[in-house]
Protein backbone atom coordinates (compact mmCIF):
# COMPACT_ATOMS: atom_id res chain seq x y z
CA UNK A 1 0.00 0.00 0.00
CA UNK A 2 1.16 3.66 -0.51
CA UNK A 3 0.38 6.81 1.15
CA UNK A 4 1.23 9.86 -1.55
CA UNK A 5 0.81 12.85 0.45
CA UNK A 6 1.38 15.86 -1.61
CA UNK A 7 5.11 17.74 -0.93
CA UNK A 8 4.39 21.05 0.31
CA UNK A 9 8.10 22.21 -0.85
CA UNK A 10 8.38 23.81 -4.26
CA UNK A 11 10.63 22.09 -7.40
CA UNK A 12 11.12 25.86 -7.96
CA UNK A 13 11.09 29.40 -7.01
CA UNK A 14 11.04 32.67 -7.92
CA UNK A 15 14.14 34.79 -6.68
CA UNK A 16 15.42 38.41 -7.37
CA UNK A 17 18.45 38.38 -9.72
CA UNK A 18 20.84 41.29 -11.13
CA UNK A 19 20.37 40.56 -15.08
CA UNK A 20 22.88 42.08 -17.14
CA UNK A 21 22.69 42.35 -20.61
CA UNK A 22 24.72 44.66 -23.19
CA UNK A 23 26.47 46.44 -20.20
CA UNK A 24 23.10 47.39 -18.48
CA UNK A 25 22.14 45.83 -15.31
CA UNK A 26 18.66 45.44 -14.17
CA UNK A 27 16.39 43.91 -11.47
CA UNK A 28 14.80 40.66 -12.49
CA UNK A 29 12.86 38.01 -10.68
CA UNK A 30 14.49 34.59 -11.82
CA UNK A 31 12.54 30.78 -11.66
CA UNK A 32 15.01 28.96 -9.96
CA UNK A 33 14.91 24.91 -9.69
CA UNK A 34 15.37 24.02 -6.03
CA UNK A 35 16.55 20.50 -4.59
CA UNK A 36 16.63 19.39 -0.56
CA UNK A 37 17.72 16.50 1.04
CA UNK A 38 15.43 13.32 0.66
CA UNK A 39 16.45 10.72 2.98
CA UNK A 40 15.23 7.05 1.74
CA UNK A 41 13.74 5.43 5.11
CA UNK A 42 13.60 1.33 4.98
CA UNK A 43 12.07 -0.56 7.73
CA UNK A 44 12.52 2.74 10.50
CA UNK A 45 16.30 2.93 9.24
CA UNK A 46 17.72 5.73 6.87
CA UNK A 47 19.68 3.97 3.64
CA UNK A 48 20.29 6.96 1.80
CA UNK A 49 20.29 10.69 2.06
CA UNK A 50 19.86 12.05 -1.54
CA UNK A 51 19.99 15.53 -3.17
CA UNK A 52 16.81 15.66 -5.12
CA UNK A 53 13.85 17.91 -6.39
CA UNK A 54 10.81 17.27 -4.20
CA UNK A 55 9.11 16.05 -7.13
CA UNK A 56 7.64 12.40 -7.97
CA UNK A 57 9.00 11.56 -4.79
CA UNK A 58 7.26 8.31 -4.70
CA UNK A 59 8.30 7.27 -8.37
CA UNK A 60 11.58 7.85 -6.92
CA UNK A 61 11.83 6.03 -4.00
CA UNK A 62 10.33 3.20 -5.93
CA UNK A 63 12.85 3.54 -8.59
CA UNK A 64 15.87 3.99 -6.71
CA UNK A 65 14.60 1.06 -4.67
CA UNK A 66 14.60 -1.37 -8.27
CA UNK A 67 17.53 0.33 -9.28
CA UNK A 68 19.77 -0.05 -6.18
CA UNK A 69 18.55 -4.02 -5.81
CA UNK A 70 17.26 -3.24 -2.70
CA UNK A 71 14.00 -5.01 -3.71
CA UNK A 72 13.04 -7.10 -6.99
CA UNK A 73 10.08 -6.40 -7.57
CA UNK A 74 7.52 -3.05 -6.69
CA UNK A 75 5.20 -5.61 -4.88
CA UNK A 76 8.22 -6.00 -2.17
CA UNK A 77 7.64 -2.40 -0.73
CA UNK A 78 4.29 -2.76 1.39
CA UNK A 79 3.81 0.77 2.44
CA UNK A 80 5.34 4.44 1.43
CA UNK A 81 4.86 7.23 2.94
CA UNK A 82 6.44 10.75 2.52
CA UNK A 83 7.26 12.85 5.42
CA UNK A 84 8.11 16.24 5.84
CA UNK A 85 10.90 17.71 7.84
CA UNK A 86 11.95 21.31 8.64
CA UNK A 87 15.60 19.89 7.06
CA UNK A 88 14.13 17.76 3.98
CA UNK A 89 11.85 15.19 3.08
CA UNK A 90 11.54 11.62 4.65
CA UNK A 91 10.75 8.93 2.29
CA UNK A 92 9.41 5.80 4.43
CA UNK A 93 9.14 2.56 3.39
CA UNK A 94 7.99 -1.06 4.96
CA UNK A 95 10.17 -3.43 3.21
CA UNK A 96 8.85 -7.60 3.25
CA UNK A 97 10.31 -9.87 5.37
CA UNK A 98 12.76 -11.39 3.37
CA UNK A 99 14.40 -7.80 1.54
CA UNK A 100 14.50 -6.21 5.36
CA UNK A 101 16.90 -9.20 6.00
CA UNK A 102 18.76 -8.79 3.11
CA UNK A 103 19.41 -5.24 3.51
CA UNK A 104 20.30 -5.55 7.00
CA UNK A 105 23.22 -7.78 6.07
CA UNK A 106 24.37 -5.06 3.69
CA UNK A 107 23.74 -1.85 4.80
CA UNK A 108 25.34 1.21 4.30
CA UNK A 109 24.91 4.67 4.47
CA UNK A 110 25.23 6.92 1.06
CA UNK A 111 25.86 10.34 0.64
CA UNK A 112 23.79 12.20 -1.79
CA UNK A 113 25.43 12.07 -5.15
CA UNK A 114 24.99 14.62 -8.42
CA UNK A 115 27.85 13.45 -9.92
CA UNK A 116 30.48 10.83 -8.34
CA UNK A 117 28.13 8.16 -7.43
CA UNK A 118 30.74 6.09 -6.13
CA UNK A 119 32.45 6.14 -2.44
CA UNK A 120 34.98 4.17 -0.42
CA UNK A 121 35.91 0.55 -1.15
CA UNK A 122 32.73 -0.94 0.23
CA UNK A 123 30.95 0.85 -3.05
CA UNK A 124 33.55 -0.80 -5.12
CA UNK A 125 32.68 -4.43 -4.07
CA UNK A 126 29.30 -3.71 -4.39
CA UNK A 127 29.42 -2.56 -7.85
CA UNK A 128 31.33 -5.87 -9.10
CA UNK A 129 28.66 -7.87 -6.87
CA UNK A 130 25.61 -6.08 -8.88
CA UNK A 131 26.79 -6.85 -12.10
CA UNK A 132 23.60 -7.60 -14.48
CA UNK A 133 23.36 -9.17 -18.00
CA UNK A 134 20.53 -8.13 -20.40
CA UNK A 135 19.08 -10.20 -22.71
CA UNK A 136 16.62 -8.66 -25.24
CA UNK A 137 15.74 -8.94 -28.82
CA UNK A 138 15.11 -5.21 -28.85
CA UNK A 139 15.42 -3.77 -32.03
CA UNK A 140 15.94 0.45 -32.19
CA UNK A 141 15.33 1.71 -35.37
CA UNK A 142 17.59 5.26 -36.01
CA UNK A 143 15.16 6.96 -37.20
CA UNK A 144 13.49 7.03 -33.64
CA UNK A 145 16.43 8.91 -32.04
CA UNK A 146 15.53 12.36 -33.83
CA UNK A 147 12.25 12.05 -33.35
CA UNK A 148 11.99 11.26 -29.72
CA UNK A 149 14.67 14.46 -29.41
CA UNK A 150 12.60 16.01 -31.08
CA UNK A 151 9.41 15.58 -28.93
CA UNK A 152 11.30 16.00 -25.65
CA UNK A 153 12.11 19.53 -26.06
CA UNK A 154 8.56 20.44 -25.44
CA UNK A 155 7.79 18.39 -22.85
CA UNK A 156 10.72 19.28 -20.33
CA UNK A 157 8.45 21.44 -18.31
CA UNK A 158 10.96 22.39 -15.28
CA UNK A 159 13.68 22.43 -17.68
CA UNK A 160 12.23 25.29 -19.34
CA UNK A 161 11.19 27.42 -16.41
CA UNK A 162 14.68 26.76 -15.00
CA UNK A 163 17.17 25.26 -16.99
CA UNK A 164 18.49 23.64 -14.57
CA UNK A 165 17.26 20.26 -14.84
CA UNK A 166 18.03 16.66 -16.28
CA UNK A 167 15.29 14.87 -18.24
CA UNK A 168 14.70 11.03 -18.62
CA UNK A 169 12.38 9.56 -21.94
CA UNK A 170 10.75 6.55 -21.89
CA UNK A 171 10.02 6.25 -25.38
CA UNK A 172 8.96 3.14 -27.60
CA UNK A 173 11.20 1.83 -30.38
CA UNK A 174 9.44 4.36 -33.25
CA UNK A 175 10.73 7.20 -31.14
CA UNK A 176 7.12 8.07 -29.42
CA UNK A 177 7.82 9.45 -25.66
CA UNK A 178 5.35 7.44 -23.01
CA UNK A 179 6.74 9.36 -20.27
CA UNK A 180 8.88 12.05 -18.95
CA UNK A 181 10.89 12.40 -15.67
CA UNK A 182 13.30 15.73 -14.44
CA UNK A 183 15.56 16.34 -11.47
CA UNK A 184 18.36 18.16 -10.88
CA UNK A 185 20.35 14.89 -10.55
CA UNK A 186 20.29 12.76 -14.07
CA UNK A 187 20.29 9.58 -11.69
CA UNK A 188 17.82 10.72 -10.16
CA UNK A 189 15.75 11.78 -13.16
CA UNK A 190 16.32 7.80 -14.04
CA UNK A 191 15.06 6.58 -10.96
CA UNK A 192 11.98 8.48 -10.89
CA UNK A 193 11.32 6.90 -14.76
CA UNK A 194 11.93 3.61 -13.38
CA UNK A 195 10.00 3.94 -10.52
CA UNK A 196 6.79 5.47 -12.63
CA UNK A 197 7.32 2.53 -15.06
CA UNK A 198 7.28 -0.22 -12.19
CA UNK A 199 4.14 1.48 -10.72
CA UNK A 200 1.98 1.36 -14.36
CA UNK A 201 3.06 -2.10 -14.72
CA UNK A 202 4.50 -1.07 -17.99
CA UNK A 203 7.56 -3.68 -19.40
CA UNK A 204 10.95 -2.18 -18.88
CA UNK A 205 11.37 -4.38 -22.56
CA UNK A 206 8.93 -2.49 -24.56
CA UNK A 207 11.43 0.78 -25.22
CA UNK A 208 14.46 2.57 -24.73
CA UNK A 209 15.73 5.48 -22.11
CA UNK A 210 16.53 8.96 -23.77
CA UNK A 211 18.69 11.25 -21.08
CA UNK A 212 19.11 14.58 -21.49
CA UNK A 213 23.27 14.65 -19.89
CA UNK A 214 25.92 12.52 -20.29
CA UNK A 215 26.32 9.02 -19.81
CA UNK A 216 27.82 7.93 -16.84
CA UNK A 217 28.32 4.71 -15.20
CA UNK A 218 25.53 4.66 -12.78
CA UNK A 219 23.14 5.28 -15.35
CA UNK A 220 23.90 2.04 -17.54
CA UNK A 221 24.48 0.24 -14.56
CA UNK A 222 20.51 1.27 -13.28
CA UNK A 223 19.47 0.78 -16.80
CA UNK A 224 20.77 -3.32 -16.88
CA UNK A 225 19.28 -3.54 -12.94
CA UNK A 226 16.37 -3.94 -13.95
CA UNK A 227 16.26 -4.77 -17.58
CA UNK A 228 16.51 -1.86 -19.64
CA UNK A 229 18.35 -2.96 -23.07
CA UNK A 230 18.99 0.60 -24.95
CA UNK A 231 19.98 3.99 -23.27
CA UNK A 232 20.73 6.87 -25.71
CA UNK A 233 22.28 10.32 -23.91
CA UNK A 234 22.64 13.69 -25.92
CA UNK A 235 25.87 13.85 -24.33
CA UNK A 236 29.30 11.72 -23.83
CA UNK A 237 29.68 8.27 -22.14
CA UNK A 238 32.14 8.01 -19.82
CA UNK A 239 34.87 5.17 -20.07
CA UNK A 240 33.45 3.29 -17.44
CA UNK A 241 30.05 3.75 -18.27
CA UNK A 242 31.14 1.99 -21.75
CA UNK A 243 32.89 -0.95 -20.21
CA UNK A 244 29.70 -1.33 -17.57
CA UNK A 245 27.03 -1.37 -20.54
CA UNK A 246 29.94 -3.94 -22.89
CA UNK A 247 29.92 -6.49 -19.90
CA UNK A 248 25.80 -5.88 -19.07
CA UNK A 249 24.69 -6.68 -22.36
CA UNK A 250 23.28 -2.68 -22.29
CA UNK A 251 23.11 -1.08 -25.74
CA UNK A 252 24.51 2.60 -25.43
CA UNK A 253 24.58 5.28 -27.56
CA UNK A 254 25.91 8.53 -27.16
CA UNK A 255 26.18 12.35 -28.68
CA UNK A 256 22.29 11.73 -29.71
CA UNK A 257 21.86 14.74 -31.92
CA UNK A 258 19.19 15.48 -34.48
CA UNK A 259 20.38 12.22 -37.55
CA UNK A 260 23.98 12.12 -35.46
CA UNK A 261 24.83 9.55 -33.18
CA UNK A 262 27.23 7.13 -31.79
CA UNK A 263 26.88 3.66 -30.42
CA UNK A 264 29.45 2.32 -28.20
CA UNK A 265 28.32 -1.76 -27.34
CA UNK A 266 25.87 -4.06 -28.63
CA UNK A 267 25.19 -2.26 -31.84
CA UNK A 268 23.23 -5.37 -32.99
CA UNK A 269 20.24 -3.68 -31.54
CA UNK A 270 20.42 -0.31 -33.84
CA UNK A 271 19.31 -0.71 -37.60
């Protein structure tokens, strides 16, 4: 069951700014995207402390869940809640059983990551211990790259009040966008996409993630966690984010602009 009470805290504000433009400088009130602390609550015990924007907070917590193996499945969280604090935003969730046990054995606490992702040798063993293979007959046809781009310009609603924002596409193989997630963090952004998915049921087989940023590892490595096959970026992989989605079975393809792209493993899937 989950309790989705409404955030009272803004994704973004309005503050006063000194524009300056040609050498003149003048007063202007400036949409600005905000994100707070959102600390991930399993079981009455804080996991993770995340910089986020206090929106979809439950696709999130859902998605990060999936994402970070902490459960399988969406039917292992039996309750959600979302609290707020004068510091942030409690996420609260009542894990089965069996996943409570399991991430009691191998808990640890994680600092909230924009960029990095990865901390301290204990992260290190637990990346080589996650390692996922897809399998997928997926087949992307180019011509859906441009015009997924093409659709997500206009529906990156917080992106264009602020520009401040990462977006993640769910869109099906003809380049058609089902749905649309933004944060200020592009892992983020990809957790809350996941986490929607799980929630409509919808197969994480039947399309292919579009992010708006680069490629980094902990995107492909999210992607393969829970069966994601093709992840396109506008922007640059990184070299481990190459060698993660080589030895996952992850198709990725980077520098998606307009025709122009470039796919860096398991090109069997593009035609």
């Amino acid at each position: 069951m989950r309790h989705e009470a409404g955030v009272g805290i803004e994704a973004h504000n309005r503050y006063g700014a000194c524009r300056w433009d040609g050498g003149i400088a003048t007063h202007s009130d400036e949409t600005v995207a905000e994100e707070v602390p959102v600390a991930l609550v399993y079981n009455g015990i804080s996991h993770a402390v995340m910089l986020a924007t206090p929106l979809d907070l439950e696709d999130f917590a859902l998605g990060f869940s999936l994402s970070e193996c902490i459960v399988g499945r969406a039917g292992e969280i039996h309750d959600l809640e979302i609290v707020e604090r004068d510091n942030g935003i409690e996420v609260h969730m009542q894990l089965s059983a069996e996943r409570a046990h399991v991430l009691k054995q191998h808990r640890r606490t994680l600092a909230g990551r924009t960029g990095c992702g990865l901390c301290g040798s204990e992260s290190l063993d637990q990346l080589a211990k996650r390692a996922t293979t897809v399998r997928s007959s997926a087949v992307l046809n180019t011509g859906a790259l441009p015009r997924a781009l093409s659709a997500l310009q206009e529906m990156q609603q917080l992106f264009e009040l602020t520009g401040a924002v990462h977006a993640a596409a769910w869109c099906d193989f003809h380049g058609g966008i089902d749905l649309v997630r933004e944060d200020v963090g592009r892992h983020n952004a990809l957790d809350k996409l996941i986490g929607s998915l799980a929630s409509q049921r919808k197969s994480f087989d039947s399309g292919f993630v579009l992010m708006t940023s680069r490629a980094s590892y902990e995107i492909v490595q999210k992607a393969a966690a829970v069966g994601i096959a093709v992840v396109a970026a506008v922007s640059a992989p990184t070299g481990m984010a190459v060698r993660v989605a080589v030895d996952s079975g992850v198709t990725l393809i980077g520098f998606a602009r307009g025709e122009r792209h470039c796919v860096y493993s398991h090109p069997e899937r593009v035609h």
